[in-house]
N, C-alpha and C. Protein backbone atom coordinates (compact mmCIF):
# COMPACT_ATOMS: atom_id res chain seq x y z
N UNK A 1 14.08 -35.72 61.37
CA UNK A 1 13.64 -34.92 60.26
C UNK A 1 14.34 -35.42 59.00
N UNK A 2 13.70 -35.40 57.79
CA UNK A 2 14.12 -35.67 56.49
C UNK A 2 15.94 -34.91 56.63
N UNK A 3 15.82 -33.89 56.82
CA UNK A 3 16.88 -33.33 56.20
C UNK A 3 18.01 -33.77 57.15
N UNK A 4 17.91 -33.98 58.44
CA UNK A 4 18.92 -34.73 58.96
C UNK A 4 19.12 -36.00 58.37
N UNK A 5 18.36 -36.75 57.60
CA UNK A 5 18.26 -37.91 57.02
C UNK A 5 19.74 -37.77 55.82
N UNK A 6 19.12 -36.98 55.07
CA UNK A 6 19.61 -36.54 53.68
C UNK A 6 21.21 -36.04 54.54
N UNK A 7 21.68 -35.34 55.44
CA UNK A 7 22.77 -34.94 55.57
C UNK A 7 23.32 -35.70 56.42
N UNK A 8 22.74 -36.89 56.55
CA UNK A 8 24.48 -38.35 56.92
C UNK A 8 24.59 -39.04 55.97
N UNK A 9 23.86 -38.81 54.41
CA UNK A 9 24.39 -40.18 54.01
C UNK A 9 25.98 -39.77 53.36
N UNK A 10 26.50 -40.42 52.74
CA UNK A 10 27.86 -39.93 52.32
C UNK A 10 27.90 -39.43 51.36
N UNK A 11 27.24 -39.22 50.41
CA UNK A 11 26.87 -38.83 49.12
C UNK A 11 26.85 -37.54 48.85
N UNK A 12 26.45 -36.80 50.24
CA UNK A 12 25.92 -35.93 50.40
C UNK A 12 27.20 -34.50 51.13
N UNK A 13 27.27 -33.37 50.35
CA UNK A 13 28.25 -32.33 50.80
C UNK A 13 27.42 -31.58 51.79
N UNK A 14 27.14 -32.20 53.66
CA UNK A 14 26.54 -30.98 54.10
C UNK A 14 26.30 -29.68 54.01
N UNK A 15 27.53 -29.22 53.57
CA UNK A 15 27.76 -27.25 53.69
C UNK A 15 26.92 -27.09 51.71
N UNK A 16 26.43 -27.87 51.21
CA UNK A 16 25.98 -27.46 50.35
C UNK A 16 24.33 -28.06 49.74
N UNK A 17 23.76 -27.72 50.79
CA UNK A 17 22.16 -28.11 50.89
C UNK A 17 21.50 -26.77 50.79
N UNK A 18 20.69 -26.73 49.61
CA UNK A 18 19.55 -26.16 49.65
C UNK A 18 18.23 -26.87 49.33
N UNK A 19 17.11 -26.04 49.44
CA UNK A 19 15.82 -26.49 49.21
C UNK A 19 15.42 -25.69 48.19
N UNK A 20 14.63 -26.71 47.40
CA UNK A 20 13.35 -26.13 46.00
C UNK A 20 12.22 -26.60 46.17
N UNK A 21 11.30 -25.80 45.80
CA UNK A 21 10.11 -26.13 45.73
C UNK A 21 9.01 -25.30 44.69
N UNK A 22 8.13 -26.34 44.28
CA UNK A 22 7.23 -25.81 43.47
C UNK A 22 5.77 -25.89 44.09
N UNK A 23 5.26 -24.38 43.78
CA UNK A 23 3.65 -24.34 44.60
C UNK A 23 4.04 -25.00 45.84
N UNK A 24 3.17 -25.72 46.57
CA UNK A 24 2.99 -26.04 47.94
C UNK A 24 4.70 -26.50 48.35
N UNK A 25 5.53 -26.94 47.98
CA UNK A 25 6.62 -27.69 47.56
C UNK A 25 6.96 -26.08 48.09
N UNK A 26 7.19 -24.92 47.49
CA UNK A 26 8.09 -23.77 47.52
C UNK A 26 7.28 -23.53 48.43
N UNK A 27 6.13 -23.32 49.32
CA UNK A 27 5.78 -22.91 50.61
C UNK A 27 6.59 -23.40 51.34
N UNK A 28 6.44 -25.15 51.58
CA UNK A 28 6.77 -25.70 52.44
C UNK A 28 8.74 -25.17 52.25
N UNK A 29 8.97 -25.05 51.52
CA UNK A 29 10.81 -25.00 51.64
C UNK A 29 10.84 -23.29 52.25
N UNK A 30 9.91 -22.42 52.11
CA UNK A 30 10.25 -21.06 52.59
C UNK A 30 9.90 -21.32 54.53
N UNK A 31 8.70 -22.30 54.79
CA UNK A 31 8.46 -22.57 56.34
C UNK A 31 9.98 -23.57 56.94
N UNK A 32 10.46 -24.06 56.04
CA UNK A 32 11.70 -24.89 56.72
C UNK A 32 12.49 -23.69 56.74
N UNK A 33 12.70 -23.00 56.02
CA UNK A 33 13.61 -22.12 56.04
C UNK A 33 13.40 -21.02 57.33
N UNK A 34 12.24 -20.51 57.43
CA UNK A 34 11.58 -19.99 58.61
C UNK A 34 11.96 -20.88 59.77
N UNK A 35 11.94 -21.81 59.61
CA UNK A 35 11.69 -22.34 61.21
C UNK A 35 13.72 -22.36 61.61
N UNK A 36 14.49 -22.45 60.73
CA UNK A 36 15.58 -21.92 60.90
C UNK A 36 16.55 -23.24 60.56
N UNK A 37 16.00 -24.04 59.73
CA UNK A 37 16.50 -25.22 58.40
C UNK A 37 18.59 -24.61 58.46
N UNK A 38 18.94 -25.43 58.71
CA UNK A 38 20.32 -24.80 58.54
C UNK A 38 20.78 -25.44 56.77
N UNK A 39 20.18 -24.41 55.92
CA UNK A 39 19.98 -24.44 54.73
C UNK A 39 21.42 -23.32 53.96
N UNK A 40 21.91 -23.64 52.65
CA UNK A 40 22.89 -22.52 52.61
C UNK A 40 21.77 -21.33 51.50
N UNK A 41 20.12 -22.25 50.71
CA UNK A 41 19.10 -21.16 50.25
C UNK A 41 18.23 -21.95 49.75
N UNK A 42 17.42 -21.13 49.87
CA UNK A 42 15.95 -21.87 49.62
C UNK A 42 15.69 -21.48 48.25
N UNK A 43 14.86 -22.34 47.27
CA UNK A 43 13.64 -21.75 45.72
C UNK A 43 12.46 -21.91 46.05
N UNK A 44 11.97 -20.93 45.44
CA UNK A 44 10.33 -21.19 45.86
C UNK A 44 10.00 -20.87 43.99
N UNK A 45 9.27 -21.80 43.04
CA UNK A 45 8.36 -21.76 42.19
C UNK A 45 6.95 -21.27 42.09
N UNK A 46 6.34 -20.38 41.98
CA UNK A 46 5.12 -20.00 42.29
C UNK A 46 4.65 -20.44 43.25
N UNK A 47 4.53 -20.30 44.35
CA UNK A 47 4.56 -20.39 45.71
C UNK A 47 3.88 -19.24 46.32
N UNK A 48 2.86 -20.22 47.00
CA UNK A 48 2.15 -19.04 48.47
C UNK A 48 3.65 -18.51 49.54
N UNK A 49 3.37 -17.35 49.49
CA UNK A 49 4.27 -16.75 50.17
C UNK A 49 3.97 -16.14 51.94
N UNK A 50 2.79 -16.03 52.00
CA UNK A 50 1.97 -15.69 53.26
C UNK A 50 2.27 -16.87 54.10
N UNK A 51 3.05 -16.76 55.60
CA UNK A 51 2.68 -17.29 56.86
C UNK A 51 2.15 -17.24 57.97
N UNK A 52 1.80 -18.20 58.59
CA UNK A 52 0.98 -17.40 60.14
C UNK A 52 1.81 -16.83 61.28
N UNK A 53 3.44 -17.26 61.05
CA UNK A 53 4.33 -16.70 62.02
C UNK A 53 4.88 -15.46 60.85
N UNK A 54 5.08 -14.33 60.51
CA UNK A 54 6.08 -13.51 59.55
C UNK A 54 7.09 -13.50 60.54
N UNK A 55 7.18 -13.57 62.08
CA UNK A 55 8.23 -12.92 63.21
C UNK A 55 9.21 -14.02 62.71
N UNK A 56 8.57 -15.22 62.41
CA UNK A 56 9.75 -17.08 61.96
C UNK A 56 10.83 -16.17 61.23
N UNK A 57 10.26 -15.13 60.30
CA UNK A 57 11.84 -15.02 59.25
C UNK A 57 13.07 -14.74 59.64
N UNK A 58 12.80 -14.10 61.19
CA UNK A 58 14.53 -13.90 61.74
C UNK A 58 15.32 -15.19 61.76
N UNK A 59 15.22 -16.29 61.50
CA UNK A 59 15.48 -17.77 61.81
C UNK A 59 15.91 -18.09 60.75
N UNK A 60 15.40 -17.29 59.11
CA UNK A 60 16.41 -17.70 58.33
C UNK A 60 17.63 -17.66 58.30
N UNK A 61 18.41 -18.93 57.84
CA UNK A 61 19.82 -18.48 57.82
C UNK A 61 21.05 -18.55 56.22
N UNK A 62 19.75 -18.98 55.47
CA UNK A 62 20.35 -18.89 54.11
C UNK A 62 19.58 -17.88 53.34
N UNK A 63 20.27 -17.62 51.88
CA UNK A 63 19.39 -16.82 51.19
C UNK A 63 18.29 -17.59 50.60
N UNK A 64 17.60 -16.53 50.02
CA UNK A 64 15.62 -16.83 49.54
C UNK A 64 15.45 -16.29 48.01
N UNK A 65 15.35 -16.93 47.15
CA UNK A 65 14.52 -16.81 45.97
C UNK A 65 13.44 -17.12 45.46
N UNK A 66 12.50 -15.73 45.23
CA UNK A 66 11.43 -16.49 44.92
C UNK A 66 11.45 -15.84 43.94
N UNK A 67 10.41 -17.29 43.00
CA UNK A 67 10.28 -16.65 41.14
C UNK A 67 8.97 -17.11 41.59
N UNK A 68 8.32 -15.85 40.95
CA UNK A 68 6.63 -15.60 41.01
C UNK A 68 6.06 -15.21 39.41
N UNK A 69 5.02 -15.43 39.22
CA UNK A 69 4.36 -15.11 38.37
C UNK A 69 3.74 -13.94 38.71
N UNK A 70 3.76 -12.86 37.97
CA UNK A 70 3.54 -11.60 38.10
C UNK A 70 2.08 -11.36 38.33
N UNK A 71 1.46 -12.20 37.43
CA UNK A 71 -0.16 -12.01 37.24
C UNK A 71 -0.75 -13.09 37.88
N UNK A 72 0.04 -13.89 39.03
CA UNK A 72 -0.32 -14.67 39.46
C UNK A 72 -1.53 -14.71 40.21
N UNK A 73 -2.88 -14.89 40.05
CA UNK A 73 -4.20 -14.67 40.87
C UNK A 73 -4.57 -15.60 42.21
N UNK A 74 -3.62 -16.60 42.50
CA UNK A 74 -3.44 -17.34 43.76
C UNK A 74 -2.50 -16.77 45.03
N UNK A 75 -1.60 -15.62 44.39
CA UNK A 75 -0.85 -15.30 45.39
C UNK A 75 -0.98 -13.63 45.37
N UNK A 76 -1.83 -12.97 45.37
CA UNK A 76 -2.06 -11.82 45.05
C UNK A 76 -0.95 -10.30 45.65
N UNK A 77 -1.29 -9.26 45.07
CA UNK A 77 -0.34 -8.07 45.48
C UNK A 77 0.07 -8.36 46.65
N UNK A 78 -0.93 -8.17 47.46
CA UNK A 78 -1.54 -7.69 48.58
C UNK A 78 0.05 -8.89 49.57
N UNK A 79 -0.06 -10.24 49.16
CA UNK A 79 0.94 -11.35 49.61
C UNK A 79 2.10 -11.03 49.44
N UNK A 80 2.41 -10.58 48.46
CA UNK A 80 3.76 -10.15 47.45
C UNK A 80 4.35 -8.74 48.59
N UNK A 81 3.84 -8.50 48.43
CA UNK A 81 4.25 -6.63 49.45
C UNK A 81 4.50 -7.22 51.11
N UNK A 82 3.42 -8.24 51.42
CA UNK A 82 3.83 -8.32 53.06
C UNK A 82 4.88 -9.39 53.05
N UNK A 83 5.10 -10.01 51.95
CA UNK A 83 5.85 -11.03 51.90
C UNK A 83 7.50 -10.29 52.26
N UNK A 84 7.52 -9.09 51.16
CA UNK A 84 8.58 -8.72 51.10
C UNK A 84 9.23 -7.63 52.21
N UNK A 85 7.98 -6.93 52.97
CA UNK A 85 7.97 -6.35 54.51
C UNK A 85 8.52 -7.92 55.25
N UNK A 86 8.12 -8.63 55.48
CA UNK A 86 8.85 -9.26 55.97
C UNK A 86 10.29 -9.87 56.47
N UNK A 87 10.66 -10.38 54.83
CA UNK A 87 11.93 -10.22 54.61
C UNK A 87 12.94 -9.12 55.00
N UNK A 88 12.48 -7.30 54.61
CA UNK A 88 13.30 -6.55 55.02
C UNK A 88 13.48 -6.61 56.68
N UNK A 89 12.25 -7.33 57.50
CA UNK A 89 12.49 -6.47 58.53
C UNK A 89 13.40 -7.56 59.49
N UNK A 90 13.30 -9.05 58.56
CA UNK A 90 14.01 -10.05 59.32
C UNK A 90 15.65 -9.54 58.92
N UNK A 91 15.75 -8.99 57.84
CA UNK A 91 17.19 -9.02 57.40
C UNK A 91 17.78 -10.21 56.27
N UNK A 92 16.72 -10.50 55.75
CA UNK A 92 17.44 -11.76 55.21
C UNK A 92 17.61 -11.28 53.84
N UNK A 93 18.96 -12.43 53.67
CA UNK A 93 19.52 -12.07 51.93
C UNK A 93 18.16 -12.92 51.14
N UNK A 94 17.59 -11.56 50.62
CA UNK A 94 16.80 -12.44 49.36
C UNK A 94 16.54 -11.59 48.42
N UNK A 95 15.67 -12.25 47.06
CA UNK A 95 15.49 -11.69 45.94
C UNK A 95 13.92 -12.32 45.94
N UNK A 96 13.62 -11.82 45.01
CA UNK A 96 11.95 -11.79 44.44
C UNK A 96 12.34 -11.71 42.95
N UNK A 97 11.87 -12.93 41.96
CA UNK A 97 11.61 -12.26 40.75
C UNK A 97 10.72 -12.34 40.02
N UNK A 98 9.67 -11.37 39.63
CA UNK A 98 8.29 -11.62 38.85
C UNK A 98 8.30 -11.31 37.87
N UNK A 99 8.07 -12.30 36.90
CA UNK A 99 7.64 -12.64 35.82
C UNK A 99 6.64 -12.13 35.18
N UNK A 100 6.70 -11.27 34.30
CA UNK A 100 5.09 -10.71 33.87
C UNK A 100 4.72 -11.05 32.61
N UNK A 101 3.39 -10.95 32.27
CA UNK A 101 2.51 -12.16 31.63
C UNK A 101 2.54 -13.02 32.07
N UNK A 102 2.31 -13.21 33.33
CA UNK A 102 2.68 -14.79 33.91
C UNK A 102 1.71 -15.12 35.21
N UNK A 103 1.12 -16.40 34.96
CA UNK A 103 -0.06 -16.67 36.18
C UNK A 103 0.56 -18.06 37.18
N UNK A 104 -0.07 -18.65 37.67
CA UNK A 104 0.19 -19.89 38.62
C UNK A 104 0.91 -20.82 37.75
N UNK A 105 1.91 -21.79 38.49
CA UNK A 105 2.25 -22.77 37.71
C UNK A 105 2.96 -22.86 36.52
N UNK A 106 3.75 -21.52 36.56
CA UNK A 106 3.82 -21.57 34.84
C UNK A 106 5.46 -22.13 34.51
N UNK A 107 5.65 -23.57 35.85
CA UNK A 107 6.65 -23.87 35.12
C UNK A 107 5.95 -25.59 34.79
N UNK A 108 4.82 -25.85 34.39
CA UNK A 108 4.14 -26.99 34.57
C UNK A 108 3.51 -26.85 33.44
N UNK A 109 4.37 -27.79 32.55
CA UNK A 109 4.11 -28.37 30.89
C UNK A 109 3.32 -28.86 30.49
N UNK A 110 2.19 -29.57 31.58
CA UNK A 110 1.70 -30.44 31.14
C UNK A 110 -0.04 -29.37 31.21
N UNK A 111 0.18 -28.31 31.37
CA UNK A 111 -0.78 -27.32 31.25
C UNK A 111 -1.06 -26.57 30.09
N UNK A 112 -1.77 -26.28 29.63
CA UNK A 112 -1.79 -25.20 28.08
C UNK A 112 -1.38 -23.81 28.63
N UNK A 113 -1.19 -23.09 27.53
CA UNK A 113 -0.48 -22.02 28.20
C UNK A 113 -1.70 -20.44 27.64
N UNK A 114 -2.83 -20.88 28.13
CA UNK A 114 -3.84 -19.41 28.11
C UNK A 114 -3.58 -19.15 29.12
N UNK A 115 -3.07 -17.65 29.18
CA UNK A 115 -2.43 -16.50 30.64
C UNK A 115 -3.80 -15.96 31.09
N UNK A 116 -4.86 -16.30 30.27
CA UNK A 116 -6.71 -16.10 30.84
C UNK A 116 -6.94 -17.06 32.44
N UNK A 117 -6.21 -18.25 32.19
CA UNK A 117 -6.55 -18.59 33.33
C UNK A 117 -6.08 -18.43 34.35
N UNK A 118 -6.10 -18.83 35.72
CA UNK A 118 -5.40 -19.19 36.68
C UNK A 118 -4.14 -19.90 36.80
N UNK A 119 -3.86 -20.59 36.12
CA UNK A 119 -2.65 -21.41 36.02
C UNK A 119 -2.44 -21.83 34.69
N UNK A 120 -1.27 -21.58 34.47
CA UNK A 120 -1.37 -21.73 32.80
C UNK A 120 0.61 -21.86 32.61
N UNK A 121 0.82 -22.49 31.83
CA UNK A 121 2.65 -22.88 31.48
C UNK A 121 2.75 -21.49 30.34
N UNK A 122 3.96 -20.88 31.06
CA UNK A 122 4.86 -19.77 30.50
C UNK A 122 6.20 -20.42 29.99
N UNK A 123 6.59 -20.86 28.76
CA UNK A 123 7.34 -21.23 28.17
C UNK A 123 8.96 -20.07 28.84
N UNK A 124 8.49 -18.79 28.14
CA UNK A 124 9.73 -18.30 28.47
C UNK A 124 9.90 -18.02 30.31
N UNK A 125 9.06 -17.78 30.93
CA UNK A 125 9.08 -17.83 32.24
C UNK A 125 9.90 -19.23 32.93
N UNK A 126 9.24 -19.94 32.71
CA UNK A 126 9.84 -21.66 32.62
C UNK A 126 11.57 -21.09 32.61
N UNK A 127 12.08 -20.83 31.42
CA UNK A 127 13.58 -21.35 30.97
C UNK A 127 14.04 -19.85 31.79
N UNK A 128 13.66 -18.75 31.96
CA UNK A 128 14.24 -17.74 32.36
C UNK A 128 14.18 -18.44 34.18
N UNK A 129 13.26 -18.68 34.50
CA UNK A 129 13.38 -19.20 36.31
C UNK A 129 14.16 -20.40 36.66
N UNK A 130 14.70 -21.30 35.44
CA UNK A 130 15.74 -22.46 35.68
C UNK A 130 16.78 -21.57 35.30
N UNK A 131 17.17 -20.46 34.61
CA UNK A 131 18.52 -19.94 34.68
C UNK A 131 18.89 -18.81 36.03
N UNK A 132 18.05 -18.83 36.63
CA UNK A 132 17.98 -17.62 37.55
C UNK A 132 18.06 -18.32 39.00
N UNK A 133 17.38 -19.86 39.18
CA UNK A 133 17.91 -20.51 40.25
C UNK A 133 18.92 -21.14 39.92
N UNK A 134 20.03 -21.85 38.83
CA UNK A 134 20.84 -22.24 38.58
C UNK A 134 22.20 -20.41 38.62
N UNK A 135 21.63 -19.89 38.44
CA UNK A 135 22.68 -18.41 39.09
C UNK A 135 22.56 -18.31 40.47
N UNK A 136 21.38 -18.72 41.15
CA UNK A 136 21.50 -18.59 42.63
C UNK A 136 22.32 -19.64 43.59
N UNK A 137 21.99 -20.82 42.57
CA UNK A 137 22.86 -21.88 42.96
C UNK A 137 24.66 -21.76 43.20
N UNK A 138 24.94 -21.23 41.86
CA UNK A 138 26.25 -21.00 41.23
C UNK A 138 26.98 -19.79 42.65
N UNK A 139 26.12 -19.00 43.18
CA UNK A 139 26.53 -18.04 44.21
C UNK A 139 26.86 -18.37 45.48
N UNK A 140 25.74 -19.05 46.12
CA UNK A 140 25.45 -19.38 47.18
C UNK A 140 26.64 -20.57 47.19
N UNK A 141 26.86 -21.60 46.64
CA UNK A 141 27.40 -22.59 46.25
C UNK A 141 29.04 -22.10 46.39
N UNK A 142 29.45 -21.45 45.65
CA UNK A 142 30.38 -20.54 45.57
C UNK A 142 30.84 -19.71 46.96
N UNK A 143 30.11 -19.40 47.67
CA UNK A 143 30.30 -18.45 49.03
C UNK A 143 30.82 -19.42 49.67
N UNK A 144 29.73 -21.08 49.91
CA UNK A 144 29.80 -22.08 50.95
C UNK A 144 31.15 -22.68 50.61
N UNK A 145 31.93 -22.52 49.40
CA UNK A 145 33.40 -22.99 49.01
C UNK A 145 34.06 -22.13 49.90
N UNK A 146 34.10 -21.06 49.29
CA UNK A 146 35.28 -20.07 49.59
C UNK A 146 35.13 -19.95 51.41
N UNK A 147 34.25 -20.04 52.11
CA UNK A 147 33.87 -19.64 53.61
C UNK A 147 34.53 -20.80 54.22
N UNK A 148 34.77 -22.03 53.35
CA UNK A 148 35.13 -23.38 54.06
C UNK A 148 36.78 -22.89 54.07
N UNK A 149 37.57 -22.46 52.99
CA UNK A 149 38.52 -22.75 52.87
C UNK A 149 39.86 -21.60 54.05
């Protein structure tokens, strides 16, 4: 697997691996995390949140952030609520944070930013979800110090 790849080279501080991902990118890092990724936390960027296993989440073993677009029309309520039944019932440390005025994609510049469409770049969404995974970082990061020593 990649990530056994990534954690022999020397470069690399095992006890301090997480995963990010944007759209399909943040699916795929919440299913590694599911399948039980010995991760210290996962990002998910507007990201489908729905899986075909929900029972996988007991297998997480790091924490979960997801930054969603509030008005996001690809990942609807309906995802958002079982997403987060999920989580409570696995037990896992996570957060959810939604963004409102905010649709698909909206950390992707190279998009105009009408919130009419489906996917559209949220300027302040953008800089508020790089300070909010760079705080999740700063934590998690921080725990995996202090737990070593």
């Amino acid at each position: 697997m990649g990530l056994d790849v990534l954690r022999s080279l020397s470069v690399v501080n095992s006890n301090k691996l997480a995963g990010i991902g944007y759209c399909v990118g943040g699916t795929l890092v919440l299913e590694l995390a599911r399948a039980g990724a010995d991760l210290a936390g996962v990002v998910t960027f507007h990201a489908a949140l729905n899986t075909p296993r929900p029972e996988d989440a007991k297998n997480i073993r790091g924490k979960v952030l997801v930054l969603h677009g509030a008005d996001d029309p690809l990942v609807p309520d309906a995802e958002v609520l079982t997403f987060e039944k999920e989580m409570r019932d696995a037990n896992v440390d996570w957060r959810l944070i939604s963004y409102g005025n905010t649709v698909h994609s909206f950390t992707n510049w190279d998009l105009d930013s009408d919130h009419s469409k489906p996917a559209a770049y949220n300027a302040k969404s953008d800089a508020r979800s790089w300070v909010a995974m760079r705080m999740f970082f700063e934590e998690i990061f921080a725990e995996t110090l202090s737990e070593k020593r």
